[in-house]
N, C-alpha and C. Protein backbone atom coordinates (compact mmCIF):
# COMPACT_ATOMS: atom_id res chain seq x y z
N UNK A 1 0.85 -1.19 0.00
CA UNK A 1 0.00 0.00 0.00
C UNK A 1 0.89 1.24 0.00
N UNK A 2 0.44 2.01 -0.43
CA UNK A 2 1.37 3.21 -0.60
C UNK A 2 0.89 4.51 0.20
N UNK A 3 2.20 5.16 0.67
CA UNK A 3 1.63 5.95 1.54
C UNK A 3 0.73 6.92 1.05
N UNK A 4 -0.32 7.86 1.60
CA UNK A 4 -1.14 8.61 0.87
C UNK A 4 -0.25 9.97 0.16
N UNK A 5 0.63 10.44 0.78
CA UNK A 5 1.54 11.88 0.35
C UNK A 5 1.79 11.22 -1.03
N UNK A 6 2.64 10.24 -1.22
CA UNK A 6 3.22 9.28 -2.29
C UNK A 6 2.04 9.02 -3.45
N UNK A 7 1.11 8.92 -3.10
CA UNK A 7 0.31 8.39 -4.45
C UNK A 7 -0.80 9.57 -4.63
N UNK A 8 -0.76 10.64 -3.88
CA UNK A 8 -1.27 11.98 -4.08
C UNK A 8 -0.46 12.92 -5.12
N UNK A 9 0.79 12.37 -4.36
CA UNK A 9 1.74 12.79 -5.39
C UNK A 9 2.07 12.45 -7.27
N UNK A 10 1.68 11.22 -6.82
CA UNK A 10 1.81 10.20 -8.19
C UNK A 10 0.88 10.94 -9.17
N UNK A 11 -0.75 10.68 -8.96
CA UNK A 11 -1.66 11.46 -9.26
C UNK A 11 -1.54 12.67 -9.87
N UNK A 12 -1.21 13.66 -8.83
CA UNK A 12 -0.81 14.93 -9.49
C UNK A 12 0.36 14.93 -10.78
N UNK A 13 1.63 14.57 -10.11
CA UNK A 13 2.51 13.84 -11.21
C UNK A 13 1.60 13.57 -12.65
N UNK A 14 1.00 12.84 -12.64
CA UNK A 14 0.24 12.37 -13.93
C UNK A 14 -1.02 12.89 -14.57
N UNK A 15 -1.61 13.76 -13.53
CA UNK A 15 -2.76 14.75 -14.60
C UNK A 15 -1.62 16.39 -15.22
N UNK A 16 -0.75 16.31 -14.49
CA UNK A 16 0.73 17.02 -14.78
C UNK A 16 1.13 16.80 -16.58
N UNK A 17 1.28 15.95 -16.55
CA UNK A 17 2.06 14.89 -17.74
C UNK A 17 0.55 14.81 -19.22
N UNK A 18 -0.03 14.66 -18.30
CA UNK A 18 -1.13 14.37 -19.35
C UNK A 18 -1.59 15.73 -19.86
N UNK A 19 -1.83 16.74 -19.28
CA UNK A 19 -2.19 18.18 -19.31
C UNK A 19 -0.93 18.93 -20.28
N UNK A 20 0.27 18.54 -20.06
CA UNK A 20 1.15 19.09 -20.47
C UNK A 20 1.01 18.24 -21.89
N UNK A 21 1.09 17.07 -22.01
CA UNK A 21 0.93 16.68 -23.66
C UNK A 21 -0.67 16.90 -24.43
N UNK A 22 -1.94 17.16 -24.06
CA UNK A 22 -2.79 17.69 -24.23
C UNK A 22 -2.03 19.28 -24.76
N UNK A 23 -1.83 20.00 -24.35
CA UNK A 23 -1.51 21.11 -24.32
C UNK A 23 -0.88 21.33 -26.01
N UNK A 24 0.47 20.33 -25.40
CA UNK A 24 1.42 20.51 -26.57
C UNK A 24 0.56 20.10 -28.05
N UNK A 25 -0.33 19.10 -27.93
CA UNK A 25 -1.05 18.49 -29.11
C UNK A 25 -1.78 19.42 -29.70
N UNK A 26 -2.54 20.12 -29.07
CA UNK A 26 -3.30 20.94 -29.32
C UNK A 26 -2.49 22.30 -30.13
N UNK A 27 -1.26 22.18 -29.28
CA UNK A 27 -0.46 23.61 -29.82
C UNK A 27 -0.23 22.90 -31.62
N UNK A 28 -0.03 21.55 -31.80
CA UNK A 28 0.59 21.25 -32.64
C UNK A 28 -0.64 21.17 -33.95
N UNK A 29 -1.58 20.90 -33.45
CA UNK A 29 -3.29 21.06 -34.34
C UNK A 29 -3.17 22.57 -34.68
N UNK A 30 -2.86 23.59 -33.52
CA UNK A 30 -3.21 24.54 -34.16
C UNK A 30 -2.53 25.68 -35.47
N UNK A 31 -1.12 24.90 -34.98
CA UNK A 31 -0.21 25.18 -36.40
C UNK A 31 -0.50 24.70 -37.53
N UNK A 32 -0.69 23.46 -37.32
CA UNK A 32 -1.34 23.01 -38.95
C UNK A 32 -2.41 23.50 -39.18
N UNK A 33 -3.74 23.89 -38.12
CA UNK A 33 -4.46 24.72 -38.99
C UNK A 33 -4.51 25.97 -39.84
N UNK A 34 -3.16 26.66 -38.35
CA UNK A 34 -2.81 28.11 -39.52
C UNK A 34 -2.31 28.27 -40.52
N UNK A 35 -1.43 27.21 -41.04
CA UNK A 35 -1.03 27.08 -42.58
C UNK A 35 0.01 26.15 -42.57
N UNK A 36 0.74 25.57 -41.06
CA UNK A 36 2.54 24.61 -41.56
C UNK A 36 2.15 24.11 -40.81
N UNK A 37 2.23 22.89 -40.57
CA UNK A 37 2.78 21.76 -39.31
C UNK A 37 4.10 22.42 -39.32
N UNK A 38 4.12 21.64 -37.91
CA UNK A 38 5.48 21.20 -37.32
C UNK A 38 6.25 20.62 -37.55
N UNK A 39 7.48 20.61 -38.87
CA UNK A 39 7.87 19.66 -38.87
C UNK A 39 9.32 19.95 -39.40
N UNK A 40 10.03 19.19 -37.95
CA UNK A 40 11.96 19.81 -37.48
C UNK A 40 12.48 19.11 -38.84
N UNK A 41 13.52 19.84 -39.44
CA UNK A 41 14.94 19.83 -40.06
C UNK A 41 15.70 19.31 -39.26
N UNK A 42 16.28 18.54 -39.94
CA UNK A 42 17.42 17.64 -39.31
C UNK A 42 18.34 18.57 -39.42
N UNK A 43 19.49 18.57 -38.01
CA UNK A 43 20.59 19.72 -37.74
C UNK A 43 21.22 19.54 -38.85
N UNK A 44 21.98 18.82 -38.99
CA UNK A 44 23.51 18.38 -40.35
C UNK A 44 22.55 19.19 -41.41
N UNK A 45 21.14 18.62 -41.91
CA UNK A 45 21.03 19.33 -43.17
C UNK A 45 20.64 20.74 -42.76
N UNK A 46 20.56 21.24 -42.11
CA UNK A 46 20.27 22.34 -41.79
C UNK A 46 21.47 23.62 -42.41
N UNK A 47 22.62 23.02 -41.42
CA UNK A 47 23.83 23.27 -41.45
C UNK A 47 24.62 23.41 -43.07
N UNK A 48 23.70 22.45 -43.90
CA UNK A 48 24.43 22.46 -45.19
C UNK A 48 23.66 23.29 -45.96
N UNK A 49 22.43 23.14 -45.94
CA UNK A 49 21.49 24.66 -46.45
C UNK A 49 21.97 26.09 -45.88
N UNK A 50 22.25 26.67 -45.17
CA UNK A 50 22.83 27.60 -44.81
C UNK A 50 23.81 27.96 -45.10
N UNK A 51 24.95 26.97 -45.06
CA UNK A 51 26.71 26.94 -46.50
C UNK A 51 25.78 27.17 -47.40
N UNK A 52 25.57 26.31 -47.94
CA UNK A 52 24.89 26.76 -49.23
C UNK A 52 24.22 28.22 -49.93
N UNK A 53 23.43 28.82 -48.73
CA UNK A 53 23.11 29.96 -49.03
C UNK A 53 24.01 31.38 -48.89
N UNK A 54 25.10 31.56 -48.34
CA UNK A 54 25.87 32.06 -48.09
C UNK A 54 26.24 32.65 -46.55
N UNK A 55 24.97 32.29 -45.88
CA UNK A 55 25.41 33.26 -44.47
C UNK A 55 26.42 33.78 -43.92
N UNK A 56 26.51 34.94 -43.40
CA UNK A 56 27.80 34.81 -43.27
C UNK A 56 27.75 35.82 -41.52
N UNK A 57 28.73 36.24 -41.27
CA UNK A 57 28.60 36.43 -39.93
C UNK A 57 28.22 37.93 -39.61
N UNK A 58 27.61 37.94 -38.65
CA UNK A 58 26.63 39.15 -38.66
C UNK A 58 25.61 39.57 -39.18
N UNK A 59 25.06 39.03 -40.13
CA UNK A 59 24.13 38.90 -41.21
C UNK A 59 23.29 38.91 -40.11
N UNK A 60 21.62 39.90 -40.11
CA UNK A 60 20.43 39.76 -39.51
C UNK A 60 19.59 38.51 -40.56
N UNK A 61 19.46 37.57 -39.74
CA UNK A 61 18.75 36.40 -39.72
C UNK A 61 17.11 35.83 -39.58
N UNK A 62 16.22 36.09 -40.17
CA UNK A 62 14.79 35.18 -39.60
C UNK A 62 14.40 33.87 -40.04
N UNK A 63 13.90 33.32 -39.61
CA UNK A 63 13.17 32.02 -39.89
C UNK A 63 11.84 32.11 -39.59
N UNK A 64 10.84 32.45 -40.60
CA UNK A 64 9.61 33.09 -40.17
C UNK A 64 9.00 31.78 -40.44
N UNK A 65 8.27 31.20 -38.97
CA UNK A 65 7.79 29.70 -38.69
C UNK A 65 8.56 28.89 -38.12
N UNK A 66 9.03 29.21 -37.17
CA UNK A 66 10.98 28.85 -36.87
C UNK A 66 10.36 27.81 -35.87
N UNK A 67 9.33 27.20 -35.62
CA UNK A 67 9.24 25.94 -34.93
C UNK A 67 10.19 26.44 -33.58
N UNK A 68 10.84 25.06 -33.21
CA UNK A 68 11.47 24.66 -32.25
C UNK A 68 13.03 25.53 -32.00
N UNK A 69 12.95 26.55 -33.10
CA UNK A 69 14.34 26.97 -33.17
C UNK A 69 15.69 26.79 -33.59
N UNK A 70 15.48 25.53 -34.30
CA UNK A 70 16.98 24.85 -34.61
C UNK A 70 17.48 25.39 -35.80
N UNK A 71 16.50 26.29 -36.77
CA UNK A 71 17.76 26.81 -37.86
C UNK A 71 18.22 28.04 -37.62
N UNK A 72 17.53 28.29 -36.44
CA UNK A 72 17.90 30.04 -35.55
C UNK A 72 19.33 30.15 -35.14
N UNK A 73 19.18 28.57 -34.45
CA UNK A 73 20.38 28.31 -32.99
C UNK A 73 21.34 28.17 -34.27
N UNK A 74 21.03 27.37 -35.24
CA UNK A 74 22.41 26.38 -36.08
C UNK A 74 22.87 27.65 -37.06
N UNK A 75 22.17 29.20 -37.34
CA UNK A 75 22.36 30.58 -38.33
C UNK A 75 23.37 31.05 -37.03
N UNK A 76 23.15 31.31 -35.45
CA UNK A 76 23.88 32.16 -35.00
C UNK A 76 24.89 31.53 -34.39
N UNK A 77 25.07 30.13 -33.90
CA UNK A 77 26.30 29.36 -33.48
C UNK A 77 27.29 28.93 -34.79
N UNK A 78 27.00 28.06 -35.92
CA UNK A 78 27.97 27.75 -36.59
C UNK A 78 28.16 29.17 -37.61
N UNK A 79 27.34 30.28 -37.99
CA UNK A 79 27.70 31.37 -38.79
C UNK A 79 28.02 32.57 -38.72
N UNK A 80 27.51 32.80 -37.26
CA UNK A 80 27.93 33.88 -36.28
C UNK A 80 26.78 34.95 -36.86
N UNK A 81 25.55 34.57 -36.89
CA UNK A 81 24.06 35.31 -37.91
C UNK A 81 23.74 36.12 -36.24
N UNK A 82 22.89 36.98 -36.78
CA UNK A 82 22.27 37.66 -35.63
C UNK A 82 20.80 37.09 -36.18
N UNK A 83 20.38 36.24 -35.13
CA UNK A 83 18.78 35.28 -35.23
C UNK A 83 17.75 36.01 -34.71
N UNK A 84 16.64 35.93 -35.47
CA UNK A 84 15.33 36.16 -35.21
C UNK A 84 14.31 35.30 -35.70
N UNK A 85 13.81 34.44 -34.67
CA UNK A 85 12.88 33.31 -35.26
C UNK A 85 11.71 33.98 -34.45
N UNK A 86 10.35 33.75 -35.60
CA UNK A 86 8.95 34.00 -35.65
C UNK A 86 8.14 32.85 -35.70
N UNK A 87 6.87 32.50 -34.56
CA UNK A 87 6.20 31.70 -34.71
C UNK A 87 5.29 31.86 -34.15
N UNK A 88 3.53 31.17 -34.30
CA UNK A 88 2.78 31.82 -33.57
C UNK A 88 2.19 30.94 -32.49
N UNK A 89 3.22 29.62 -32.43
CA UNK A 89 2.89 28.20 -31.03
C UNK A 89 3.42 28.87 -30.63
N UNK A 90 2.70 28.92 -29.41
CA UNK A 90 3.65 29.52 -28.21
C UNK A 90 4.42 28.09 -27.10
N UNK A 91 3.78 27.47 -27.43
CA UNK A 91 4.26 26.32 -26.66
C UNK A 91 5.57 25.84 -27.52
N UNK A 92 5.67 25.73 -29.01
CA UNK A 92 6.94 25.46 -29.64
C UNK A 92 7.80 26.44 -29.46
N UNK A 93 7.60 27.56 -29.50
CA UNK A 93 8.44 29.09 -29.32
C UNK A 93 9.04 29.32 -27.48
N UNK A 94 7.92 28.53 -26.88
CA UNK A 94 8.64 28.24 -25.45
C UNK A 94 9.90 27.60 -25.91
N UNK A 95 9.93 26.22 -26.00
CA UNK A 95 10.61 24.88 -26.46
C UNK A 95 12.14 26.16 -27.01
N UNK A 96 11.80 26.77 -27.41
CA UNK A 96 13.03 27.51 -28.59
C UNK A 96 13.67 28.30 -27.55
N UNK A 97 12.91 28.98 -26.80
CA UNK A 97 13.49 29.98 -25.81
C UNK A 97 14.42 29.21 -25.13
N UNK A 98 13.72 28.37 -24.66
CA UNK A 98 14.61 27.73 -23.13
C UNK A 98 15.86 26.82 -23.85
N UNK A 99 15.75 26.06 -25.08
CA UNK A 99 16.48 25.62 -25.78
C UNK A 99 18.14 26.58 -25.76
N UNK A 100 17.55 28.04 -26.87
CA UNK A 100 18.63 28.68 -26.31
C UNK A 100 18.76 29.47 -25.20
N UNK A 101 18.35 29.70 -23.78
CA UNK A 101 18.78 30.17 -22.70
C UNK A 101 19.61 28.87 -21.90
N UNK A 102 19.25 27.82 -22.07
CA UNK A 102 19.90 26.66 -21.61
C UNK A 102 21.39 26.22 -22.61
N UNK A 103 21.50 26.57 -23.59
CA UNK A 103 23.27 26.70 -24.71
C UNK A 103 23.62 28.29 -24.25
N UNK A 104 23.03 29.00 -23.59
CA UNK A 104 23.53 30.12 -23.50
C UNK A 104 23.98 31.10 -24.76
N UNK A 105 22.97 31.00 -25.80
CA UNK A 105 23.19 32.06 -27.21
C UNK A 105 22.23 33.07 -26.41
N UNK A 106 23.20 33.66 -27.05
CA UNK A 106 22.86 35.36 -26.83
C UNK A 106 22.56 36.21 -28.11
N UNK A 107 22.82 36.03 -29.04
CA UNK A 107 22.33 36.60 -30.48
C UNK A 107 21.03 35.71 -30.85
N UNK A 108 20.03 35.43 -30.53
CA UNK A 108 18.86 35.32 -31.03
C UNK A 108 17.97 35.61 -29.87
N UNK A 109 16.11 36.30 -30.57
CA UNK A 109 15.34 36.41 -30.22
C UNK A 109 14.40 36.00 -31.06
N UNK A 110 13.58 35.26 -29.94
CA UNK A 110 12.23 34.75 -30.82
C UNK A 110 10.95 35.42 -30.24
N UNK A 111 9.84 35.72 -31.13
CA UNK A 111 9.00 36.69 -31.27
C UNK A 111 7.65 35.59 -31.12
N UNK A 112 6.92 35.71 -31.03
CA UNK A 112 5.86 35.33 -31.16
C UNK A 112 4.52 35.69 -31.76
N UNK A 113 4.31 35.67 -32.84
CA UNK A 113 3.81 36.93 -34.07
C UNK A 113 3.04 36.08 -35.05
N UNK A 114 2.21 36.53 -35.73
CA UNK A 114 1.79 36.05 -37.24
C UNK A 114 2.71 36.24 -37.51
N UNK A 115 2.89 35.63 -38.76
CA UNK A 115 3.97 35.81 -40.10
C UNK A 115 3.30 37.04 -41.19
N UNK A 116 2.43 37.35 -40.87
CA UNK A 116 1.80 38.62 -41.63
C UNK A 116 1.64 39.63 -41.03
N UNK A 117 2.34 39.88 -39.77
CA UNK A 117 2.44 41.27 -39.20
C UNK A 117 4.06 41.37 -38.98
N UNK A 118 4.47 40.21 -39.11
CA UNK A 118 6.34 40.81 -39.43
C UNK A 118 7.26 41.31 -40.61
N UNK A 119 7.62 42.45 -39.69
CA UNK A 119 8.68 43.31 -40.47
C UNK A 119 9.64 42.47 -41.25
N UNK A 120 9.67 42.34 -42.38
CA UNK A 120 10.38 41.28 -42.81
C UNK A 120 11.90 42.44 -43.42
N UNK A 121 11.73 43.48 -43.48
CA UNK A 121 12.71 44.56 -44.41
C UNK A 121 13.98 44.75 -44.00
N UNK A 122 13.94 44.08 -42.47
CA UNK A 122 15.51 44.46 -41.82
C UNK A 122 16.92 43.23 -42.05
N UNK A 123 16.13 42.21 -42.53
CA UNK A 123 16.85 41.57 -42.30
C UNK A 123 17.73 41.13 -43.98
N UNK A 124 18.91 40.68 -43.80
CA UNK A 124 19.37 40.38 -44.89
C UNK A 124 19.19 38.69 -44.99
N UNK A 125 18.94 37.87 -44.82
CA UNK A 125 18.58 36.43 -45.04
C UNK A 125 17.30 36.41 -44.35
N UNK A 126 15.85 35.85 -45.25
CA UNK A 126 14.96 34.95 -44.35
C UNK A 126 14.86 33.25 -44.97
N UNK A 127 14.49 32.86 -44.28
CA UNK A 127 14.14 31.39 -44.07
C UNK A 127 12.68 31.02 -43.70
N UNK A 128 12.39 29.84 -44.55
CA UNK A 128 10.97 29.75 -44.35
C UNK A 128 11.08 28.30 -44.96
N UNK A 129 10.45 27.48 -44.41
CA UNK A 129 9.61 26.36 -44.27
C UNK A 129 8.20 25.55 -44.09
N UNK A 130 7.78 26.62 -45.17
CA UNK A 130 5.86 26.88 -45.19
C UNK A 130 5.41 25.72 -45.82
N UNK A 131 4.12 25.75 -45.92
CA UNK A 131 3.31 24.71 -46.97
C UNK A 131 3.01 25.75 -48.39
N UNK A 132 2.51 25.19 -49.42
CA UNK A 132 2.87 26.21 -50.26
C UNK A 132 1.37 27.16 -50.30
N UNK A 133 0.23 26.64 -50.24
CA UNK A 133 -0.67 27.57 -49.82
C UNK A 133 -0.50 28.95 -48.97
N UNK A 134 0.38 28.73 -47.82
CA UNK A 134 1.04 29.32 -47.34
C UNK A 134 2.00 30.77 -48.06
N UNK A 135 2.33 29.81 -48.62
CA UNK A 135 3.86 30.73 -49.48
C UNK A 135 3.23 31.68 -50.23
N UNK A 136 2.10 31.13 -50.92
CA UNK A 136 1.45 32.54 -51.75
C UNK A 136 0.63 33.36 -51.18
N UNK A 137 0.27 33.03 -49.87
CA UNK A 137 -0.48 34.11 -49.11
C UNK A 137 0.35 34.83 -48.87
N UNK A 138 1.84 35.22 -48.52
CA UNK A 138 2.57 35.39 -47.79
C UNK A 138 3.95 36.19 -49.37
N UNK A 139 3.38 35.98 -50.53
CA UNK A 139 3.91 36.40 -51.65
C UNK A 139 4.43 37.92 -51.44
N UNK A 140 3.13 38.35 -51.43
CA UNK A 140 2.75 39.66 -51.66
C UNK A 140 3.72 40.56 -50.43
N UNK A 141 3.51 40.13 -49.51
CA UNK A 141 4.55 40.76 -48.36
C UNK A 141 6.19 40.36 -48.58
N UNK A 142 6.61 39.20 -48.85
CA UNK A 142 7.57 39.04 -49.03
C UNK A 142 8.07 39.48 -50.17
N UNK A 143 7.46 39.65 -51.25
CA UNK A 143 7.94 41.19 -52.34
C UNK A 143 8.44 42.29 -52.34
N UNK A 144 7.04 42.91 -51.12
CA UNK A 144 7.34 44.30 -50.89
C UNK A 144 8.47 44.60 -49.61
N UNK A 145 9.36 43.53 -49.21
CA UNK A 145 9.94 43.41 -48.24
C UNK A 145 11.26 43.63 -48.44
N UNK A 146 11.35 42.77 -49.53
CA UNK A 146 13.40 42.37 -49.80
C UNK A 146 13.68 43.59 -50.33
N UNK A 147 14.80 43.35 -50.20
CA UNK A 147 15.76 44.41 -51.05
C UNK A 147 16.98 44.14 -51.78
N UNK A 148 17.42 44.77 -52.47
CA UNK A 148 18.67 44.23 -53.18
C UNK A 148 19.50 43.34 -52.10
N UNK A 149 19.91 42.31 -52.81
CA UNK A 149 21.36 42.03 -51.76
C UNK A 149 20.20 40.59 -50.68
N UNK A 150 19.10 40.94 -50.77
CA UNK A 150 18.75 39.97 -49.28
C UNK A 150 18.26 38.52 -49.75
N UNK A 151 18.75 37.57 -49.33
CA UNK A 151 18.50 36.04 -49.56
C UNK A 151 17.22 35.61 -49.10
N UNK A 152 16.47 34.58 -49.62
CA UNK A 152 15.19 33.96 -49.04
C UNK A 152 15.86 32.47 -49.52
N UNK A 153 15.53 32.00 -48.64
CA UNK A 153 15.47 30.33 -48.95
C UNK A 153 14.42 29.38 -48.37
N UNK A 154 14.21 28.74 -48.65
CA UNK A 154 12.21 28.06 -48.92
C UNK A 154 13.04 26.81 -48.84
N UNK A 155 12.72 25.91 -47.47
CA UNK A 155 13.03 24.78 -47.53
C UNK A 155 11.47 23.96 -48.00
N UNK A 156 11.94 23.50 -49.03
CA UNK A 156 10.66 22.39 -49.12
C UNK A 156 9.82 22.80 -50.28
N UNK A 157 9.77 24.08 -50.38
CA UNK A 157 8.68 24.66 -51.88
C UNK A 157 9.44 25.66 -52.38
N UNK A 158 8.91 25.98 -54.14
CA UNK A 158 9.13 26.89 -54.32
C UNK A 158 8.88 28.20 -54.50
N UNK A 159 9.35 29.01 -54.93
CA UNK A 159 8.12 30.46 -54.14
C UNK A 159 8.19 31.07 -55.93
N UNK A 160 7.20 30.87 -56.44
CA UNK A 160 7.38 31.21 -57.55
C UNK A 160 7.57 32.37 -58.69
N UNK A 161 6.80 33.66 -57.98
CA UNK A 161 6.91 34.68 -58.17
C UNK A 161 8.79 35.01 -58.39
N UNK A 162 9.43 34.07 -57.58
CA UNK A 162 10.94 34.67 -57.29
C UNK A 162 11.74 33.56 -57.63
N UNK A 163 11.11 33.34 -58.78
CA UNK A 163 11.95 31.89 -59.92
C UNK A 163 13.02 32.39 -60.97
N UNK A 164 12.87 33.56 -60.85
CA UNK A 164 13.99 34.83 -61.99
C UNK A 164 15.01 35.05 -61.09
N UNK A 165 15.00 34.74 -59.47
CA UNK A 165 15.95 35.05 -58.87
C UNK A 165 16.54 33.71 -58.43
N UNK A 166 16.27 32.41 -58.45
CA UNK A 166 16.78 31.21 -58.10
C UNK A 166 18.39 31.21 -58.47
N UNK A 167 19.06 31.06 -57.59
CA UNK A 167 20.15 31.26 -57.71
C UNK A 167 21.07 29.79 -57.66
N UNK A 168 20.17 28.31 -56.31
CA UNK A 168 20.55 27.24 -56.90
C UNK A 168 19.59 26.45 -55.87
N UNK A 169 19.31 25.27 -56.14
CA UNK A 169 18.80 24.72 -55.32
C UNK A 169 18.93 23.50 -54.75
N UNK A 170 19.05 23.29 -53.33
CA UNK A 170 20.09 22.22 -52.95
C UNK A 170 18.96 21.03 -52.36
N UNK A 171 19.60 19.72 -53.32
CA UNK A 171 18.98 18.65 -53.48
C UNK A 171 18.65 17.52 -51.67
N UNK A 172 17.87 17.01 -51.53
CA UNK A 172 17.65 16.68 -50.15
C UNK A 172 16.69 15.53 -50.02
N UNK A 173 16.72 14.02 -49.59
CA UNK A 173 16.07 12.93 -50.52
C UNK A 173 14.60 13.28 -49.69
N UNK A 174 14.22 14.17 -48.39
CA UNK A 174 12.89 14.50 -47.97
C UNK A 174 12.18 15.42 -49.03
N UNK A 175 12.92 16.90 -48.56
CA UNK A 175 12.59 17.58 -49.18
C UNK A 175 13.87 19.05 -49.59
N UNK A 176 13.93 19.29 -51.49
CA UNK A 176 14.99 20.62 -51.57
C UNK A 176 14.60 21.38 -50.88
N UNK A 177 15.81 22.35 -50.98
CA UNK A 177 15.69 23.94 -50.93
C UNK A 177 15.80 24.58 -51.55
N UNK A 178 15.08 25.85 -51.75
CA UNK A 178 15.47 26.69 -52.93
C UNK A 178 16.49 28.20 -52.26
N UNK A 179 16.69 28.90 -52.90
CA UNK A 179 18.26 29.59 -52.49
C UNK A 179 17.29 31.12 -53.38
N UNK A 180 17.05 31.85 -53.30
CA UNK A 180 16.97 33.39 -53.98
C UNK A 180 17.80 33.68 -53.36
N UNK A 181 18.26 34.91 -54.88
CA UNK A 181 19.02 35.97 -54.23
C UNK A 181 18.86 37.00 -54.77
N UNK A 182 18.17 38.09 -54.36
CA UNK A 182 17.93 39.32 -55.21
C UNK A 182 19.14 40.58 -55.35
């Protein structure tokens, strides 16, 4: 028999656990309803899309839909990028925070925002990993945004309006990337 503190405890422990993955599920339904699932880049390829695109150090950085944070962390540790990842889970955008306050990076901030109320104009590289329904809602802003000189790279689709600017696109047996460069 177990003492009562102990299995009061247990209890709590476990509507704990269950509440907390409820939570997260729900966070994860509600991304796919707004236009992307959730769904992480493997680090290594991460790392090789980014060579690929040129990053280079100091470069202002976004990943607008930046999930869990890992092409934020992998732009400002291996490239020396100044990161800004956008997402509107707050429960995945937790996951990202504490991710990097626990490696101790200090060049990124993550926002918690639509992707249609961010300033996209400051930065010289964005990153995006949308569905493509997505991508053309999201056309029209990302037009009036870039500027000479600033990179977009679209893991997974291509953004078509900005097929005159494809500069190369790096092959991946899930899914490419495409590379603009205006």
């Amino acid at each position: 028999m177990l003492h009562p503190i102990l299995y009061w405890f247990l209890i709590t422990l476990e509507v704990f656990f269950v509440f907390t993955f409820a939570c997260y599920m729900i966070s994860l339904i509600h991304s796919t309803f707004m236009g992307s699932p959730y769904v992480p880049i493997k680090r290594r390829k991460i790392k090789e899309i980014l060579k690929q695109s040129g990053l280079k150090k100091n470069q202002k950085f976004i990943d607008i839909g930046c999930g869990d944070g890992r092409v934020v962390e992998e732009a400002v540790l291996s490239f020396g990028a100044i990161g800004y990842g956008v997402d509107i889970n707050p429960i995945i955008l937790l996951k990202a925070k504490l991710n990097a306050k626990f490696k101790k990076i200090n060049n990124i901030k993550y926002i918690k925002q639509n992707i249609f109320d961010t300033d996209l104009t400051k930065y010289n590289m964005i990153f995006l990993f949308l569905m493509p329904d997505l991508i053309k809602k999201i056309s029209n802003k990302l037009e009036k945004s870039l500027k000479n000189g600033s990179t977009v790279v679209s893991h997974g689709f291509k953004i078509e309006y900005l097929t005159k600017y494809l500069q190369k696109k790096v092959y991946d047996v899930s899914f490419p990337s495409y590379i603009y460069k205006l």
